[in-house]
C-alpha atoms as a PDB file:
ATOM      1  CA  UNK A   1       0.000   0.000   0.000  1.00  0.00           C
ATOM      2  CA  UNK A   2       1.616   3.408  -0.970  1.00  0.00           C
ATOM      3  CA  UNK A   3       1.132   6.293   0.947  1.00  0.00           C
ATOM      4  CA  UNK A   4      -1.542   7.901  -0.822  1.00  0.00           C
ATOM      5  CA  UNK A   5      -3.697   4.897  -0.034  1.00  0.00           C
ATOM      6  CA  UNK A   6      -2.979   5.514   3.570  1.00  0.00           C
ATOM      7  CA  UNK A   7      -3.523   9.255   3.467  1.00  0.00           C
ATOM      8  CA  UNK A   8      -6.884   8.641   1.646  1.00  0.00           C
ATOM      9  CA  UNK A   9      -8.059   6.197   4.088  1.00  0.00           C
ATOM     10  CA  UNK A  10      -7.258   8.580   7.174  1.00  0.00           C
ATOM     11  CA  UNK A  11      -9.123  11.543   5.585  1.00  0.00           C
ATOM     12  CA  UNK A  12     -12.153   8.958   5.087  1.00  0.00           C
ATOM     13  CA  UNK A  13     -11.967   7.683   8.584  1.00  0.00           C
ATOM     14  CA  UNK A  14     -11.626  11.574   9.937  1.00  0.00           C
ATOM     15  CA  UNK A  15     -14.889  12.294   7.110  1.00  0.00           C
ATOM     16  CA  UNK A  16     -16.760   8.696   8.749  1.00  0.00           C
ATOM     17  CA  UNK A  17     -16.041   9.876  12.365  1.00  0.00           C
ATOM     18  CA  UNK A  18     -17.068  13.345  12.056  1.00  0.00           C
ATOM     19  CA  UNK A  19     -20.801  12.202  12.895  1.00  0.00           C
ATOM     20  CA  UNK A  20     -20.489   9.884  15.219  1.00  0.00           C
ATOM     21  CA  UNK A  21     -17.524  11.090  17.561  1.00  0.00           C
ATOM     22  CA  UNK A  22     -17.921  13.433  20.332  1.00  0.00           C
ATOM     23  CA  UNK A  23     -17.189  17.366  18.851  1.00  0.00           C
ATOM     24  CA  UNK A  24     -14.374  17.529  20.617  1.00  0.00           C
ATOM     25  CA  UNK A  25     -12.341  14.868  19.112  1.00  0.00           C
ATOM     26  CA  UNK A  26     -13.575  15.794  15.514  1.00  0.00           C
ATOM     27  CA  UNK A  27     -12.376  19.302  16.286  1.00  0.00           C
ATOM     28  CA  UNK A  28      -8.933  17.954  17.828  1.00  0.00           C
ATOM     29  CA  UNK A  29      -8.927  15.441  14.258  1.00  0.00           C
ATOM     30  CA  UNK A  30      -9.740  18.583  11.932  1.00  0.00           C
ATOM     31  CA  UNK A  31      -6.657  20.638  13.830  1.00  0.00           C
ATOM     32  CA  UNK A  32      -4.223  17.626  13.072  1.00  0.00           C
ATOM     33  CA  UNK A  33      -5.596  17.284   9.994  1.00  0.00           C
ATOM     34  CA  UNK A  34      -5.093  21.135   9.262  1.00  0.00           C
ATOM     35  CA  UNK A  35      -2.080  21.109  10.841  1.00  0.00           C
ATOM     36  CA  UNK A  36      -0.070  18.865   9.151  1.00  0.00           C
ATOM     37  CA  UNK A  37      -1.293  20.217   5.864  1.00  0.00           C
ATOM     38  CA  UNK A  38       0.520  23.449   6.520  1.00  0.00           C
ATOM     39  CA  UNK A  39       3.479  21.864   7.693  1.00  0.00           C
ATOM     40  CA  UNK A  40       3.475  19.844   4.321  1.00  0.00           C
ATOM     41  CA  UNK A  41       2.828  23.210   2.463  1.00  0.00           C
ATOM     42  CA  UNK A  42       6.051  24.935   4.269  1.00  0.00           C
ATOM     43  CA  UNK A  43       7.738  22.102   3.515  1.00  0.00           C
ATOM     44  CA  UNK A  44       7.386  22.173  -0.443  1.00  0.00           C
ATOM     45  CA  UNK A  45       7.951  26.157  -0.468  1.00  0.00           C
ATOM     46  CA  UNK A  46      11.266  25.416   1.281  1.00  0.00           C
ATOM     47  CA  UNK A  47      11.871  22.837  -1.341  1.00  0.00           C
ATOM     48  CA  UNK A  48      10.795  25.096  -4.060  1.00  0.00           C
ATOM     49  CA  UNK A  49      12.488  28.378  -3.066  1.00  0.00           C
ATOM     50  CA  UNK A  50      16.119  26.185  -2.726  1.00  0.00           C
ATOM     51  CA  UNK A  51      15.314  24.736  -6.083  1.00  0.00           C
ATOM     52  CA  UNK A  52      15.427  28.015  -7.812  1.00  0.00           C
ATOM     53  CA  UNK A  53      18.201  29.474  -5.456  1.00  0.00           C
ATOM     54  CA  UNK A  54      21.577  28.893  -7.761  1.00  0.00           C
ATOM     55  CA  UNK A  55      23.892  27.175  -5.139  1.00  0.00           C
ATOM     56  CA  UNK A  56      27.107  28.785  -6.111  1.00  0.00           C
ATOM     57  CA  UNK A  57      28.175  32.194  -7.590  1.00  0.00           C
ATOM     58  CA  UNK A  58      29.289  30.229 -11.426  1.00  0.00           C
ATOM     59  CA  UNK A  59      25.348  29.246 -11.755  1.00  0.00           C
ATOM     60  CA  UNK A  60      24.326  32.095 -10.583  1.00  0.00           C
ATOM     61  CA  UNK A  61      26.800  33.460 -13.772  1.00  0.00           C
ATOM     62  CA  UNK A  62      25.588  31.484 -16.029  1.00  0.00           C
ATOM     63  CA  UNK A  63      21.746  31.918 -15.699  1.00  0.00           C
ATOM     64  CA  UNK A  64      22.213  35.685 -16.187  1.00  0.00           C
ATOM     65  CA  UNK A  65      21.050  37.044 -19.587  1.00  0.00           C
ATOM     66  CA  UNK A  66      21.975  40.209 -21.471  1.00  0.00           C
ATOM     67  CA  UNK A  67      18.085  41.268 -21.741  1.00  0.00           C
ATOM     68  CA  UNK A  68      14.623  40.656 -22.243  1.00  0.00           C
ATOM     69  CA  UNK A  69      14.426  40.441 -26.123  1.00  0.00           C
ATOM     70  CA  UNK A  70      10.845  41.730 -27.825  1.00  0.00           C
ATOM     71  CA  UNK A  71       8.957  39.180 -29.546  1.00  0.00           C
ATOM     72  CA  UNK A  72       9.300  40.081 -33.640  1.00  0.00           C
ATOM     73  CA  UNK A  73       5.717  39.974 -35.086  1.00  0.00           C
ATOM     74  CA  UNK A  74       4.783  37.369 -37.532  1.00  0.00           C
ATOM     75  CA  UNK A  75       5.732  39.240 -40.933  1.00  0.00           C
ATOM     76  CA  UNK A  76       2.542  38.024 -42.562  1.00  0.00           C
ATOM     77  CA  UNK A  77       0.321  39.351 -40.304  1.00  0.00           C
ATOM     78  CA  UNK A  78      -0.309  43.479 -39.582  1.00  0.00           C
ATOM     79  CA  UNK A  79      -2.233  44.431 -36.611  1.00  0.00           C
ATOM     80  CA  UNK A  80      -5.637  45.698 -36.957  1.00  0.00           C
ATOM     81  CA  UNK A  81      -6.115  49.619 -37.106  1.00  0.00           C
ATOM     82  CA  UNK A  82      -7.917  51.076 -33.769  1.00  0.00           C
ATOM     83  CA  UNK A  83     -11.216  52.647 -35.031  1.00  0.00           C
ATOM     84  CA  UNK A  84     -11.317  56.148 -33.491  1.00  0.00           C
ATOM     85  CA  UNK A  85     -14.929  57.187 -31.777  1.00  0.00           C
ATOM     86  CA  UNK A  86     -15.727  60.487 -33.016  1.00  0.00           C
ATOM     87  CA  UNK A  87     -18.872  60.581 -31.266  1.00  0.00           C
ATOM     88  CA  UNK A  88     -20.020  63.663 -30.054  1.00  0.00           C
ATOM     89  CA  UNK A  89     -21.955  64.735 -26.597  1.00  0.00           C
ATOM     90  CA  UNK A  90     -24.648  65.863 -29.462  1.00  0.00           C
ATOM     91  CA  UNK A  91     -24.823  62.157 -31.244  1.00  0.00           C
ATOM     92  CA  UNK A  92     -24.889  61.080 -27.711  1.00  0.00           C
ATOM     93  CA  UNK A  93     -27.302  62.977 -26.793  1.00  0.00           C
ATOM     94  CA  UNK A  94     -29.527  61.897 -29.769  1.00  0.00           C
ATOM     95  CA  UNK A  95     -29.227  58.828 -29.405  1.00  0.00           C
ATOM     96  CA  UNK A  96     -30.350  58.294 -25.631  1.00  0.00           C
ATOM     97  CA  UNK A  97     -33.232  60.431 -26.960  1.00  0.00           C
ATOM     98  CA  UNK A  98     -33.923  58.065 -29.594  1.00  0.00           C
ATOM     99  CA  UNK A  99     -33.837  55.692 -27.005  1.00  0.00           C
ATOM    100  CA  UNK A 100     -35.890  57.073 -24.228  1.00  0.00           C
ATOM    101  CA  UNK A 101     -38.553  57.918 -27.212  1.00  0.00           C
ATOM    102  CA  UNK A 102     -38.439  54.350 -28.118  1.00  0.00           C
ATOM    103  CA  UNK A 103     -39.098  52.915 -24.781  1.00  0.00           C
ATOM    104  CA  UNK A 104     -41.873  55.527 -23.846  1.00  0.00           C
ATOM    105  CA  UNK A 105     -43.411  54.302 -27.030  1.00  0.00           C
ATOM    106  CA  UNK A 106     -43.272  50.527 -26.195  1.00  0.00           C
ATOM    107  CA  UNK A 107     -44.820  51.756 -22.983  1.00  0.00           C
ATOM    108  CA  UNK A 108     -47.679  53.415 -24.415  1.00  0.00           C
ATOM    109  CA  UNK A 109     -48.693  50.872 -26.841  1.00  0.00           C
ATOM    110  CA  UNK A 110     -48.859  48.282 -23.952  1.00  0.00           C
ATOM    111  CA  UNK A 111     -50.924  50.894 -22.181  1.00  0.00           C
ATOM    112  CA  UNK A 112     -53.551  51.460 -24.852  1.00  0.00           C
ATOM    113  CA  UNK A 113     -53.310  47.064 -25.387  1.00  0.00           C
ATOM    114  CA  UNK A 114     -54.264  46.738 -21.954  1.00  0.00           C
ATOM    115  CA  UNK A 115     -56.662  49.469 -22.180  1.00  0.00           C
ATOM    116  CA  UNK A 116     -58.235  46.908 -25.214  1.00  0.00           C
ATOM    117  CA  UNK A 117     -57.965  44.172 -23.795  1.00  0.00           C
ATOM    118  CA  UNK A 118     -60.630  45.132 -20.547  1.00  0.00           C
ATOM    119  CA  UNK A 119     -62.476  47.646 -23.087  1.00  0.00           C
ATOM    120  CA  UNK A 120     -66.685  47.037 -22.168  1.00  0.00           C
ATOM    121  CA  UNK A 121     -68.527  44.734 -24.584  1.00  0.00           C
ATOM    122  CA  UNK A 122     -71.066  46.901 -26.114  1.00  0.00           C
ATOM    123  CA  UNK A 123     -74.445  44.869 -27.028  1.00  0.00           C
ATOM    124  CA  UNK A 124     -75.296  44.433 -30.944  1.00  0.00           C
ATOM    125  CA  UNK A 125     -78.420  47.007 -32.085  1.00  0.00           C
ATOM    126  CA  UNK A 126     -81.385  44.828 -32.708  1.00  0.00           C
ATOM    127  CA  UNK A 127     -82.293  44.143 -36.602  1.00  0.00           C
END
């Protein structure tokens, strides 16, 4: 059995016991549990931060570059222009008037509708 085996049946048991054991000892589980996580989690920054640390000054030498070159763009391909918005406070203005007009229209038209719609039934004239 390999360790992750193990590790996955102690979370289950911890998941299992957290109904049926007293609060306190799931509480005491869950800090263990927690606990070792973030000792496991220090442990692998440790780990990382020393694996990117050069260990002697002639690494350190040879990692260093003369500069950050700039990516050449593909020859074949141009960028798109930028469109400029020349639009005005006036074209602005008309067109949340447009809109505003529009909307008080779809209003009105649902008013008068409804208006229809419950309109009296007048009684056909006799023949």
């Amino acid at each position: 059995m390999n360790y992750k085996d193990e590790m996955r049946k102690l979370i289950d048991i911890i998941k299992q016991q957290s109904f049926t054991a007293p609060l306190a000892q799931t509480l005491d589980d869950l800090n263990s549990l927690t606990t070792a996580t973030s000792e496991l989690s220090d442990r692998i920054n440790i780990r990382v931060s020393k694996s990117l640390q050069p260990k002697d000054k002639q690494a350190s030498k040879s990692v260093k570059t003369k500069g950050v070159k700039k990516p050449k763009p593909f020859p074949s391909v141009t960028p798109l222009p930028i469109p400029q918005s020349k639009n005005t406070p006036q074209q602005k203005a008309d067109k949340l008037n447009t809109l505003k007009t529009t909307d008080f229209n779809k209003q009105r038209d649902n008013f008068v509708d409804r208006q229809q719609s419950i309109k009296p039934i007048k009684p056909l004239s006799s023949v």
